[in-house]
PDB file of N, CA and C in Angstrom:
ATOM      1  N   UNK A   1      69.032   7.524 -41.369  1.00  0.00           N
ATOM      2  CA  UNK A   1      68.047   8.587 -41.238  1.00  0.00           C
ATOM      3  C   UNK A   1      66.879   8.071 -40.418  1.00  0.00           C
ATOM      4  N   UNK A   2      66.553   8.899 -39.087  1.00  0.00           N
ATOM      5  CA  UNK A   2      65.546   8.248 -38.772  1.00  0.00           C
ATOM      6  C   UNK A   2      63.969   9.090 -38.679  1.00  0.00           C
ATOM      7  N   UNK A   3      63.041   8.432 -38.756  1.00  0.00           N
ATOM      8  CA  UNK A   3      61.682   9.048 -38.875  1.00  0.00           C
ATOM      9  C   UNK A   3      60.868   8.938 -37.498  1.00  0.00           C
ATOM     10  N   UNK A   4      60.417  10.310 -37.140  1.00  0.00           N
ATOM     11  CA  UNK A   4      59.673  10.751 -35.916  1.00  0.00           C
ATOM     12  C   UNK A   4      58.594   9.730 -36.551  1.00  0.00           C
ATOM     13  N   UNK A   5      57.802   8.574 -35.775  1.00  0.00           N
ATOM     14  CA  UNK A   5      56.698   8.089 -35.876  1.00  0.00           C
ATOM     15  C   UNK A   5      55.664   8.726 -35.583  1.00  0.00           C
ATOM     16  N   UNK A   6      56.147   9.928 -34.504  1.00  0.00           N
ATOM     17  CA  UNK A   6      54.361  10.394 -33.750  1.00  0.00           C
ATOM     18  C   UNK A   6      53.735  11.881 -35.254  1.00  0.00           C
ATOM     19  N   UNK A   7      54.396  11.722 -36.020  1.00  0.00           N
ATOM     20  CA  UNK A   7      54.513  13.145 -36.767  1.00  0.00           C
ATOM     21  C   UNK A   7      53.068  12.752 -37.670  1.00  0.00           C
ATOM     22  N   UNK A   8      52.686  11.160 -38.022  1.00  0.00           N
ATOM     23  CA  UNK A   8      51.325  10.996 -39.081  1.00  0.00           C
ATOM     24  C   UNK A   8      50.402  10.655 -37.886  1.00  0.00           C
ATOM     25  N   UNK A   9      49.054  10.785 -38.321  1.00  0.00           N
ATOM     26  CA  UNK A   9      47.623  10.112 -37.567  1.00  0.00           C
ATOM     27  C   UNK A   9      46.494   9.787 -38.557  1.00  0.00           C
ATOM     28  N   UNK A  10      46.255   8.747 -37.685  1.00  0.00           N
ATOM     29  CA  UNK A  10      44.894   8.231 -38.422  1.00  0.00           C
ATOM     30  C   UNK A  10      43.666   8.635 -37.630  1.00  0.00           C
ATOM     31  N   UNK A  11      42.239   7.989 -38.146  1.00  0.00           N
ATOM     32  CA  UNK A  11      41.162   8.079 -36.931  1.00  0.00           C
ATOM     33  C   UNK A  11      41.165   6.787 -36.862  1.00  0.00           C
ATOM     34  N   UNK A  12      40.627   6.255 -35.526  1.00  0.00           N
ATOM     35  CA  UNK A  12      39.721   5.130 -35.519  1.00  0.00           C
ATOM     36  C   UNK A  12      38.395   5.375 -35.334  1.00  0.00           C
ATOM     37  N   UNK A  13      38.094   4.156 -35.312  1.00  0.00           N
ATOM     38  CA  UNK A  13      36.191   4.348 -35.552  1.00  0.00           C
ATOM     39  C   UNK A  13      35.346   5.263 -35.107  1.00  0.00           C
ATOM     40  N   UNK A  14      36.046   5.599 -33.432  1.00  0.00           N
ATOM     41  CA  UNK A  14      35.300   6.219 -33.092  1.00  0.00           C
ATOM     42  C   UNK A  14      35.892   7.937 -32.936  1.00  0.00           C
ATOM     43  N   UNK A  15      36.811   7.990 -34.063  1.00  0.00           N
ATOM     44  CA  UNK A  15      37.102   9.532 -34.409  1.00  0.00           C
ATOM     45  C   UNK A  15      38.170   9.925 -33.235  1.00  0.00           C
ATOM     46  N   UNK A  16      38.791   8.739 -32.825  1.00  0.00           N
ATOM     47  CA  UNK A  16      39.893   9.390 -31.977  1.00  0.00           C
ATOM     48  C   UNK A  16      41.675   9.290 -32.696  1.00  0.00           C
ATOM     49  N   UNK A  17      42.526   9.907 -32.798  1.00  0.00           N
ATOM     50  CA  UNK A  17      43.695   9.961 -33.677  1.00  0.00           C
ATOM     51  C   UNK A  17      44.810   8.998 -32.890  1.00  0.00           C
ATOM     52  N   UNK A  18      45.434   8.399 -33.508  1.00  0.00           N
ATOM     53  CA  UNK A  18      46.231   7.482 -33.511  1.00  0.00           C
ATOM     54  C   UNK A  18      47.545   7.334 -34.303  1.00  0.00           C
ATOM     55  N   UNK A  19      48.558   7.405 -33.439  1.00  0.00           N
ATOM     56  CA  UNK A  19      49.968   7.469 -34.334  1.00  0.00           C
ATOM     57  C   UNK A  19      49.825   6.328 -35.677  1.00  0.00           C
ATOM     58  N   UNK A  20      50.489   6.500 -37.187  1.00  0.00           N
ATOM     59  CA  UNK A  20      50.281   5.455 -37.878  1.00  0.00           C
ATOM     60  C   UNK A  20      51.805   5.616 -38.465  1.00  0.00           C
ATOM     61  N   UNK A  21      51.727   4.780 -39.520  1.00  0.00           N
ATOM     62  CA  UNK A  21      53.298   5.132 -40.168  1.00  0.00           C
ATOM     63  C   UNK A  21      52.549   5.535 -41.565  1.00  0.00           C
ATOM     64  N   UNK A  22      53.152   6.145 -42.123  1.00  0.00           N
ATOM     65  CA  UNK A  22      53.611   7.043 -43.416  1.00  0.00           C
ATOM     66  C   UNK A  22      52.366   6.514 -44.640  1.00  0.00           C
ATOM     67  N   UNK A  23      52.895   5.129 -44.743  1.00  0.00           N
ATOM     68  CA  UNK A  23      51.866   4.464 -45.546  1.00  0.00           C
ATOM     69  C   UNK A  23      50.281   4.713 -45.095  1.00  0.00           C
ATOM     70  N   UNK A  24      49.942   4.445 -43.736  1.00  0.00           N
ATOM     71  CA  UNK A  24      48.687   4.251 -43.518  1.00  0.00           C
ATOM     72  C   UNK A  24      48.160   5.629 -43.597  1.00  0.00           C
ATOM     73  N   UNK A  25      49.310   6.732 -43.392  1.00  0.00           N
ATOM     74  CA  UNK A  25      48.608   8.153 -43.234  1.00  0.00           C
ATOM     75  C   UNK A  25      48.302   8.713 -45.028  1.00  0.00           C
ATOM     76  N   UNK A  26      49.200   8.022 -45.655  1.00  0.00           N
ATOM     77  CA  UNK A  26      48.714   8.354 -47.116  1.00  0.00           C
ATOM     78  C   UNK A  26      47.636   7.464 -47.953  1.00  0.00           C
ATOM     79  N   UNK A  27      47.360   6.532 -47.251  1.00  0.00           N
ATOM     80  CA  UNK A  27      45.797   5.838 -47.770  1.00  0.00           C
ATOM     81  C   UNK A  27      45.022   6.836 -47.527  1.00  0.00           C
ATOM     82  N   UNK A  28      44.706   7.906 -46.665  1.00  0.00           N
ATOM     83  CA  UNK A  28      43.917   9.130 -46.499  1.00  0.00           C
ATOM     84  C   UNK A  28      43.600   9.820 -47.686  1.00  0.00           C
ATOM     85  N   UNK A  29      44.728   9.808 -47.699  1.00  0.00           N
ATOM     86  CA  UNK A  29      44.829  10.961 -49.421  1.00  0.00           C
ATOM     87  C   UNK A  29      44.876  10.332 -50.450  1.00  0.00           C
ATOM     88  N   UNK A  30      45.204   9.665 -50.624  1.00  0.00           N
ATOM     89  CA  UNK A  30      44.807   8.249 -51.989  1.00  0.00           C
ATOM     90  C   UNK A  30      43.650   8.092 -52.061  1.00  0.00           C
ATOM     91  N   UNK A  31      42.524   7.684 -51.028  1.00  0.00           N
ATOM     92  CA  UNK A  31      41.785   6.991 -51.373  1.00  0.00           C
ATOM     93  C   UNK A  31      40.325   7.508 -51.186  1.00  0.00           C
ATOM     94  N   UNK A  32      38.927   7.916 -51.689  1.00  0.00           N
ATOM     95  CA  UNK A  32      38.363   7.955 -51.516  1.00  0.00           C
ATOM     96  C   UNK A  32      37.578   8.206 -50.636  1.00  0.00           C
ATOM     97  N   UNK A  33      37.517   6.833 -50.234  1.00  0.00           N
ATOM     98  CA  UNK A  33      36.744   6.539 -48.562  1.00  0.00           C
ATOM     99  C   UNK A  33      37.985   7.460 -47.599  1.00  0.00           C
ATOM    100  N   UNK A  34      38.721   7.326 -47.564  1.00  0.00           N
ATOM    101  CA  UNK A  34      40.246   7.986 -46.740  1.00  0.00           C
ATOM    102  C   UNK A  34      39.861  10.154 -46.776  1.00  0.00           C
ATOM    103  N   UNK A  35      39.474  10.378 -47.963  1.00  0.00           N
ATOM    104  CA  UNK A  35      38.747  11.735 -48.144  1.00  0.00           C
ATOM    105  C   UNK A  35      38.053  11.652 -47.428  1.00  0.00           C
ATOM    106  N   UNK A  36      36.847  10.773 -47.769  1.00  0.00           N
ATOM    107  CA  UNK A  36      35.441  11.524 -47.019  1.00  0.00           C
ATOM    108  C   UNK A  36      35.990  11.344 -45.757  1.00  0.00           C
ATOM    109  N   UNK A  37      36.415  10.422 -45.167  1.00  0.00           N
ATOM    110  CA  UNK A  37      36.373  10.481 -43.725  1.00  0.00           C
ATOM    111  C   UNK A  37      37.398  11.456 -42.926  1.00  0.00           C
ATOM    112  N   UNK A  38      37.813  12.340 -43.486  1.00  0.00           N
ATOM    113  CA  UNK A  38      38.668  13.416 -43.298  1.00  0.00           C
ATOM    114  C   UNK A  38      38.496  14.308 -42.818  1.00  0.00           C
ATOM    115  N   UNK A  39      36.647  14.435 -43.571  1.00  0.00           N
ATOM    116  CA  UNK A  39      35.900  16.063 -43.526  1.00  0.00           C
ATOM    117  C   UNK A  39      35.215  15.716 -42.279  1.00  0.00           C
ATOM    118  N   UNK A  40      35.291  16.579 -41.440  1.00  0.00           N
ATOM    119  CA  UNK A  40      34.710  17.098 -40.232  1.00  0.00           C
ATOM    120  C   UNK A  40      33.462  17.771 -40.162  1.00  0.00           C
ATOM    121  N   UNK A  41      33.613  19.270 -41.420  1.00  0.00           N
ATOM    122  CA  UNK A  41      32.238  19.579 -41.292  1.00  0.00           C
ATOM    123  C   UNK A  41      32.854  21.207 -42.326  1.00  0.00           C
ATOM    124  N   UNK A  42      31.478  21.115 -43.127  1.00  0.00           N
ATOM    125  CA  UNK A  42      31.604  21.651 -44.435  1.00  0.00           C
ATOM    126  C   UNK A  42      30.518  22.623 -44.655  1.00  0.00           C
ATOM    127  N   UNK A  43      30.609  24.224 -44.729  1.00  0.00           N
ATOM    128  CA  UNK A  43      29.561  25.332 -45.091  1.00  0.00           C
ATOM    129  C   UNK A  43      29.895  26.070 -45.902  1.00  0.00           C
ATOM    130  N   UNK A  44      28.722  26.582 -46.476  1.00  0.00           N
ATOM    131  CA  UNK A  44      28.728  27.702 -47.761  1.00  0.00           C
ATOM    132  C   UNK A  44      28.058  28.267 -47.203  1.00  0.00           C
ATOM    133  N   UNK A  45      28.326  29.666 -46.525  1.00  0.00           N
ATOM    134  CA  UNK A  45      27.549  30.890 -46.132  1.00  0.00           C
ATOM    135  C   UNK A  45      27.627  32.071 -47.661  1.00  0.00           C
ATOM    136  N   UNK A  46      26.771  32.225 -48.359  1.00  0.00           N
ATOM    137  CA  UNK A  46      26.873  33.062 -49.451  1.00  0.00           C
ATOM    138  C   UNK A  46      28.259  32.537 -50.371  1.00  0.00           C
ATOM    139  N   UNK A  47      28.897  33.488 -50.532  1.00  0.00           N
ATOM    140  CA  UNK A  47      30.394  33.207 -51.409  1.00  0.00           C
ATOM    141  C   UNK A  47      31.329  32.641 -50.636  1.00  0.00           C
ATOM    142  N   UNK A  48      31.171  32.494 -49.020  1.00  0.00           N
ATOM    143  CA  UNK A  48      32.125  32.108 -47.864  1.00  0.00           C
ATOM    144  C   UNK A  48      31.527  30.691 -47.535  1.00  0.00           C
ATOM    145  N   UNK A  49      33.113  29.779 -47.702  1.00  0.00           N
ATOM    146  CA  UNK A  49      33.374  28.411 -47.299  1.00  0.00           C
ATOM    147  C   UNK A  49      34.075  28.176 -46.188  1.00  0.00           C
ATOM    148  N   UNK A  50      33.942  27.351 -45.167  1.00  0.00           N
ATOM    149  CA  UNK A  50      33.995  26.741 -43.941  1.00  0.00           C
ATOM    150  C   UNK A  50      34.011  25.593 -44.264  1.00  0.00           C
ATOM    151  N   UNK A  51      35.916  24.987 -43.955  1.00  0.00           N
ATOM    152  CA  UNK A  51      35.966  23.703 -43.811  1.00  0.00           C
ATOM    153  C   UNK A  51      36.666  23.406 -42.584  1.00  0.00           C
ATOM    154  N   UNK A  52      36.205  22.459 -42.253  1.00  0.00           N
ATOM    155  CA  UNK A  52      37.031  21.776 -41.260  1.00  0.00           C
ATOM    156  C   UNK A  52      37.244  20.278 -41.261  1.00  0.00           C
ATOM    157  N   UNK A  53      39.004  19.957 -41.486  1.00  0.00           N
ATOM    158  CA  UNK A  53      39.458  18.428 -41.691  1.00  0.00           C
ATOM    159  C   UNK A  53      40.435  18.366 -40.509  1.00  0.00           C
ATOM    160  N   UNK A  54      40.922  16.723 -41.146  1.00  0.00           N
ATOM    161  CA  UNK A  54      41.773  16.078 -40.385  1.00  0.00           C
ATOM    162  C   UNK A  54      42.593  16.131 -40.946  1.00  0.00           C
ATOM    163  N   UNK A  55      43.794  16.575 -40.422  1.00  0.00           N
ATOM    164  CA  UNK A  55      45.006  16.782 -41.471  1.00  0.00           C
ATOM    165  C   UNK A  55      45.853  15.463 -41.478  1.00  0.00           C
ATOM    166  N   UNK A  56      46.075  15.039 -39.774  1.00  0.00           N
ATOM    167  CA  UNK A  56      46.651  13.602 -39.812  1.00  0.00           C
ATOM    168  C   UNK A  56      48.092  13.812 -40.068  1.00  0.00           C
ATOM    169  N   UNK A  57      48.698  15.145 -39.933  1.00  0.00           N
ATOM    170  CA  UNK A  57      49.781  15.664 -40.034  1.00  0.00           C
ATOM    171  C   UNK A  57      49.912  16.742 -38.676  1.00  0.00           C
ATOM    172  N   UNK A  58      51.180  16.413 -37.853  1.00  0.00           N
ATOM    173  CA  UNK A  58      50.939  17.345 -36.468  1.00  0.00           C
ATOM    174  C   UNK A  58      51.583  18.468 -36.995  1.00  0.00           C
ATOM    175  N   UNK A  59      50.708  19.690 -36.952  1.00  0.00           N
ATOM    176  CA  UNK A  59      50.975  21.161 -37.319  1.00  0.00           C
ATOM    177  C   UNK A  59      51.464  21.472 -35.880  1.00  0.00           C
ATOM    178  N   UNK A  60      52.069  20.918 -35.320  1.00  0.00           N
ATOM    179  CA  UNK A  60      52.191  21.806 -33.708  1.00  0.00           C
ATOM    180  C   UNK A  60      54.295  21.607 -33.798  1.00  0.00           C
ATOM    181  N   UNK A  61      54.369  22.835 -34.221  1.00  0.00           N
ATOM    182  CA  UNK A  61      55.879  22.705 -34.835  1.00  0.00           C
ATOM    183  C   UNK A  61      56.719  23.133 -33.205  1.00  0.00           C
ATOM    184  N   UNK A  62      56.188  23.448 -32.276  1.00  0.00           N
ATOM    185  CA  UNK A  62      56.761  23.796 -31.087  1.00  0.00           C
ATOM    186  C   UNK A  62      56.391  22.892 -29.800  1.00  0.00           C
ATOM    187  N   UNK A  63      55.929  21.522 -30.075  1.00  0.00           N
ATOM    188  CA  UNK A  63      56.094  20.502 -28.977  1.00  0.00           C
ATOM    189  C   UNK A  63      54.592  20.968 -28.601  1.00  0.00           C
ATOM    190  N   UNK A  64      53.996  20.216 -27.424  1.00  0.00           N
ATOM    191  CA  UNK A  64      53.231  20.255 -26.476  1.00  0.00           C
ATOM    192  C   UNK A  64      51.924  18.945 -27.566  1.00  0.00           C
ATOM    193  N   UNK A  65      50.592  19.494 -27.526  1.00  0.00           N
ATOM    194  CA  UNK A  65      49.384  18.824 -28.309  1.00  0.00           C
ATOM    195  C   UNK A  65      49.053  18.480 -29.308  1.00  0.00           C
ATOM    196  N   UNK A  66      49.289  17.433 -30.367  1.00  0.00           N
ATOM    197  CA  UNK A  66      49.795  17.747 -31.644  1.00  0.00           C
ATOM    198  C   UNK A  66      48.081  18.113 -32.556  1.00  0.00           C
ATOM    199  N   UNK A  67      48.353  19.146 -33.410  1.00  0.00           N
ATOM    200  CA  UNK A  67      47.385  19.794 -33.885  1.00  0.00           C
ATOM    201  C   UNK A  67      47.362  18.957 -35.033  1.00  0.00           C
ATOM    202  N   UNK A  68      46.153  18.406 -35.616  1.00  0.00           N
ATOM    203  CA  UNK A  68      45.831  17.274 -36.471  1.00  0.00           C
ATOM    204  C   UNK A  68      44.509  17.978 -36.974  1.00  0.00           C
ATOM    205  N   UNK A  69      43.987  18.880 -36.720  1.00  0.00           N
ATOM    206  CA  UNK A  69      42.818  19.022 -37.552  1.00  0.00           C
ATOM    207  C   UNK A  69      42.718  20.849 -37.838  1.00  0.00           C
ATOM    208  N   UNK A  70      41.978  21.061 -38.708  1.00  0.00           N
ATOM    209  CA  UNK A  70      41.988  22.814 -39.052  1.00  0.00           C
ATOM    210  C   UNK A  70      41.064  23.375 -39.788  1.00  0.00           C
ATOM    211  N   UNK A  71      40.265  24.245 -39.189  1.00  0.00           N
ATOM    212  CA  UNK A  71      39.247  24.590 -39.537  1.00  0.00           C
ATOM    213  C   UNK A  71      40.079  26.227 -40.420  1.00  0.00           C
ATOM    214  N   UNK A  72      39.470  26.461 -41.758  1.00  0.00           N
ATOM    215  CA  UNK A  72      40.019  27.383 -42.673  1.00  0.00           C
ATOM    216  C   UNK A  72      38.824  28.250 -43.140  1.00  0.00           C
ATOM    217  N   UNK A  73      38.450  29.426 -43.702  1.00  0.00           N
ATOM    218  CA  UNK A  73      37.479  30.065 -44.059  1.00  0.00           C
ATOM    219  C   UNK A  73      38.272  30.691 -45.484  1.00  0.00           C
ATOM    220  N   UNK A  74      37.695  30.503 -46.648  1.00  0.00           N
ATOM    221  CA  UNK A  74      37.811  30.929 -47.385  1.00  0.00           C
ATOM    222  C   UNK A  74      36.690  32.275 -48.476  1.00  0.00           C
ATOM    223  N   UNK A  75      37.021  33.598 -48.662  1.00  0.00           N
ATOM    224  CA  UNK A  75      36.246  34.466 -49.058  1.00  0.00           C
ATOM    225  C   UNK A  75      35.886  34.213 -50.605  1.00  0.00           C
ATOM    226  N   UNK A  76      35.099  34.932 -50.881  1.00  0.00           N
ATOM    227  CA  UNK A  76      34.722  34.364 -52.878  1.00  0.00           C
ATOM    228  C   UNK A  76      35.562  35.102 -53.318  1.00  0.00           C
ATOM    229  N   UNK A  77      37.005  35.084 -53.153  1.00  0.00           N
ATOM    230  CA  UNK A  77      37.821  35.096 -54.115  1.00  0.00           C
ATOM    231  C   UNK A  77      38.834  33.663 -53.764  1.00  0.00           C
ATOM    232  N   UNK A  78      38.615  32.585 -53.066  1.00  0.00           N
ATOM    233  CA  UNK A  78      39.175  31.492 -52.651  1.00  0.00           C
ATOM    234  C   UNK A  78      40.105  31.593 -51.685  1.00  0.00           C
ATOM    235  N   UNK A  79      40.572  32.713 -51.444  1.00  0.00           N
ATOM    236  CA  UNK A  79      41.429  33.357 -50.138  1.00  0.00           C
ATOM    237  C   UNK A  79      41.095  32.754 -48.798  1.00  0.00           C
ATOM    238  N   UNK A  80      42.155  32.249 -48.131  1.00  0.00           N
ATOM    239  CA  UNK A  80      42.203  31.964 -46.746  1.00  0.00           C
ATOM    240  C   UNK A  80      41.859  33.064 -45.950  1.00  0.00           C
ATOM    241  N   UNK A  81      40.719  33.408 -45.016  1.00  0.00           N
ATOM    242  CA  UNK A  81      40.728  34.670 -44.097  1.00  0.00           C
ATOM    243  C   UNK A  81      40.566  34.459 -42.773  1.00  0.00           C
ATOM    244  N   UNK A  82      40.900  32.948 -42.633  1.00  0.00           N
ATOM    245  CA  UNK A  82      40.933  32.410 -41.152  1.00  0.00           C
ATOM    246  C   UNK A  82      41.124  31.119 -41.061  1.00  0.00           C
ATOM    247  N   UNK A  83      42.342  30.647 -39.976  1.00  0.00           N
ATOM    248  CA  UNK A  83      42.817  29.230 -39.477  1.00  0.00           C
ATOM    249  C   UNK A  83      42.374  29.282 -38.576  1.00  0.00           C
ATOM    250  N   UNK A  84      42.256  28.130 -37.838  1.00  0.00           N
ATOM    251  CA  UNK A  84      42.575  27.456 -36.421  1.00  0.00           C
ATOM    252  C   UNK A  84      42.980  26.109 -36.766  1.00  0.00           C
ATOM    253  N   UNK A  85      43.853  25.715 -35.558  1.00  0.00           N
ATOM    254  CA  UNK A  85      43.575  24.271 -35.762  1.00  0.00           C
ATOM    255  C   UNK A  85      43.692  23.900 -34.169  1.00  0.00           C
ATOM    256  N   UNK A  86      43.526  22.403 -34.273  1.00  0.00           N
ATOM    257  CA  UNK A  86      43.056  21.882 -33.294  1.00  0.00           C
ATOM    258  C   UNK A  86      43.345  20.173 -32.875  1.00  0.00           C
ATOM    259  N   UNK A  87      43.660  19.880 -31.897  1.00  0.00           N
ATOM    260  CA  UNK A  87      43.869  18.322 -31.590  1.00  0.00           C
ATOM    261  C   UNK A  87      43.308  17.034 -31.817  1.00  0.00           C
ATOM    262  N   UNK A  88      41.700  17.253 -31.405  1.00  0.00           N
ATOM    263  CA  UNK A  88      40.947  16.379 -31.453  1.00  0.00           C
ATOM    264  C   UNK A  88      39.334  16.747 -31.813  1.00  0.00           C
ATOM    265  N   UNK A  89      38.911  15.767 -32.632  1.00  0.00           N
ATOM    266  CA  UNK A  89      38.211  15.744 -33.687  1.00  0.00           C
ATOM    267  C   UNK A  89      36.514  16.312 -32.821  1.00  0.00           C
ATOM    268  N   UNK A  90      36.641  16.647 -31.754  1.00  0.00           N
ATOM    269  CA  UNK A  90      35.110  17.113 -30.666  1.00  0.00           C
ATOM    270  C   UNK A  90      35.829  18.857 -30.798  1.00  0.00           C
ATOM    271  N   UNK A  91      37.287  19.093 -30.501  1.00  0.00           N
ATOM    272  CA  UNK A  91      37.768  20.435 -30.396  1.00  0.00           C
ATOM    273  C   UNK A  91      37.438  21.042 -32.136  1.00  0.00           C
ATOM    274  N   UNK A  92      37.736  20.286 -33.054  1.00  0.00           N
ATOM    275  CA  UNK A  92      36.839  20.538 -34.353  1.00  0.00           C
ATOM    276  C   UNK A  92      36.160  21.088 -34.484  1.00  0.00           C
ATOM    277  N   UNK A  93      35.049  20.063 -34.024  1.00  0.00           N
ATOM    278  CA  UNK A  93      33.595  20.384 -34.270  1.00  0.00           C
ATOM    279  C   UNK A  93      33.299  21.900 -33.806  1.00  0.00           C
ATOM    280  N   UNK A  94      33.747  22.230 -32.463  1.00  0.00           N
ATOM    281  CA  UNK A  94      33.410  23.176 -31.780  1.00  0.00           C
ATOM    282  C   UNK A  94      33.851  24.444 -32.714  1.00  0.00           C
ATOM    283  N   UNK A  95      35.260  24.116 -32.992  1.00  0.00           N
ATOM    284  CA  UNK A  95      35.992  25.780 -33.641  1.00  0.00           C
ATOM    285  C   UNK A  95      35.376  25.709 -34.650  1.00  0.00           C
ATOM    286  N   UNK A  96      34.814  24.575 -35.818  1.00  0.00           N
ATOM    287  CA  UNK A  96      34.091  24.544 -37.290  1.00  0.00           C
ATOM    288  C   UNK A  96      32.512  25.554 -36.678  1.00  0.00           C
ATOM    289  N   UNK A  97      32.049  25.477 -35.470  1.00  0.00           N
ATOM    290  CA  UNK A  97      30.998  25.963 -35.174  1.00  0.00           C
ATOM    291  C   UNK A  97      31.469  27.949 -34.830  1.00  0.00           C
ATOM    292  N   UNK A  98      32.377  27.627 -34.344  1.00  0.00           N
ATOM    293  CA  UNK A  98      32.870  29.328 -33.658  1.00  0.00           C
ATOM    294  C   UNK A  98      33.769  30.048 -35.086  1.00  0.00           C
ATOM    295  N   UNK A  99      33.982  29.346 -36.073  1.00  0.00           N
ATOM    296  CA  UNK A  99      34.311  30.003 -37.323  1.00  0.00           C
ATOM    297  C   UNK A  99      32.556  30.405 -38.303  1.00  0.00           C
ATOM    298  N   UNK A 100      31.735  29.487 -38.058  1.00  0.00           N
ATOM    299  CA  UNK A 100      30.682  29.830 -38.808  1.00  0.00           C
ATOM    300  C   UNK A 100      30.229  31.045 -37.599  1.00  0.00           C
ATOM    301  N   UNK A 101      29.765  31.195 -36.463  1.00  0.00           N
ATOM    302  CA  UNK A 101      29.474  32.425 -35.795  1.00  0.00           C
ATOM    303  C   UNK A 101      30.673  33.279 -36.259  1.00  0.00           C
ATOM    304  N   UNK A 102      31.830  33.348 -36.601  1.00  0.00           N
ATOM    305  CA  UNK A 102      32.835  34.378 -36.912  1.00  0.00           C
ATOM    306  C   UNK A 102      32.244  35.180 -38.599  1.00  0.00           C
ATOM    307  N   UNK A 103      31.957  34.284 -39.431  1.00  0.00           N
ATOM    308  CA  UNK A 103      31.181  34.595 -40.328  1.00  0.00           C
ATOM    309  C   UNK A 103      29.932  35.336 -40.337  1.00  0.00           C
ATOM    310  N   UNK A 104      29.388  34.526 -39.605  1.00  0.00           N
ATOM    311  CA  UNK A 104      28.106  35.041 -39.333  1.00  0.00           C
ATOM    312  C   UNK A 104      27.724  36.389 -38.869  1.00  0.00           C
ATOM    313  N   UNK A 105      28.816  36.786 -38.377  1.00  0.00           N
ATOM    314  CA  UNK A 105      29.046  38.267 -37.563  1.00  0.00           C
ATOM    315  C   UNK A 105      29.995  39.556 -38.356  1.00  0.00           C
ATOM    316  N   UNK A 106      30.514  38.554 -39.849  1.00  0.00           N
ATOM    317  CA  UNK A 106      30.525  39.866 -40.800  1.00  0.00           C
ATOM    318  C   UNK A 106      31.971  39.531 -40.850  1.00  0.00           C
ATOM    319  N   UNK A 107      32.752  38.263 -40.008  1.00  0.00           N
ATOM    320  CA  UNK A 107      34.183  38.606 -40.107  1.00  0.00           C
ATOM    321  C   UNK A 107      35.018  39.526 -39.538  1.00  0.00           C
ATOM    322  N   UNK A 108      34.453  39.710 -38.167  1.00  0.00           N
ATOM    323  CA  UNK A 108      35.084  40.623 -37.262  1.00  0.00           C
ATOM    324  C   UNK A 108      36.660  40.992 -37.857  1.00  0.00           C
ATOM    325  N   UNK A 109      37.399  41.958 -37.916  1.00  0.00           N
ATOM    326  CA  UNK A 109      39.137  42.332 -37.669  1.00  0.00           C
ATOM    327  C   UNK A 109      39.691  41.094 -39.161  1.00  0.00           C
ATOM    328  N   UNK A 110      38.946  41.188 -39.903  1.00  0.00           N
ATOM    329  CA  UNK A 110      39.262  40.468 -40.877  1.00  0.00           C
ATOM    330  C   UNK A 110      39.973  41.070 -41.790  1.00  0.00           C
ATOM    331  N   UNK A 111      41.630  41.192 -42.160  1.00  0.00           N
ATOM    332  CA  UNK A 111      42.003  42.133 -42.332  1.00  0.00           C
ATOM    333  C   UNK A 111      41.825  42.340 -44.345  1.00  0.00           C
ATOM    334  N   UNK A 112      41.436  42.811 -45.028  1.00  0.00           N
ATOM    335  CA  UNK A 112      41.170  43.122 -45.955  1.00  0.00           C
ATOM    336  C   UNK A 112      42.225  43.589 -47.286  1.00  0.00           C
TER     337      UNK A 112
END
């Protein structure tokens, strides 16, 4: 049986992703320090949460950029009412910023 290596990622220091093997991608989730450094960037607008992590898992199930990070919006009933995700940890930042203006604007086509 063999295992796709490029499928886990880590960060390095300076927040850029890096193929790892299996083990190193689950010290993430084990460990503490491996959490915090996960979170990208974190809001509470009223009852509405905005997260954005590193998944360190490529969500890109059809080839091309592998998507490693995902910004999610959850409504105050804990409901998902918006994904993105994204490659690299600057493309993050940006969509964690264009999901809080998505909020901010009432949740445009948010389907109910």
């Amino acid at each position: 049986m063999s295992i796709e290596l490029d499928l886990w990622y880590t960060l390095d220091a300076e927040n850029n992703t890096i193929p790892c093997t299996l083990h190193q991608w689950g010290q993430m989730y084990h460990t503490i320090e491996g959490q915090q450094r996960r979170k990208v960037a974190f809001d509470d607008i009223g009852e509405i949460q905005v997260s954005t992590v590193f998944l360190g898992l490529d969500h890109n199930h059809f080839g091309g950029r592998p998507l490693l990070f995902e910004t999610m919006v959850f409504n105050g009933n804990g409901n998902d009412i918006y994904c993105e995700r994204y490659s690299t940890w600057k493309e993050a930042e940006e969509g964690h910023k264009t999901a809080l203006e998505w909020v901010n604007n009432g949740c445009p086509d948010e389907e109910e």
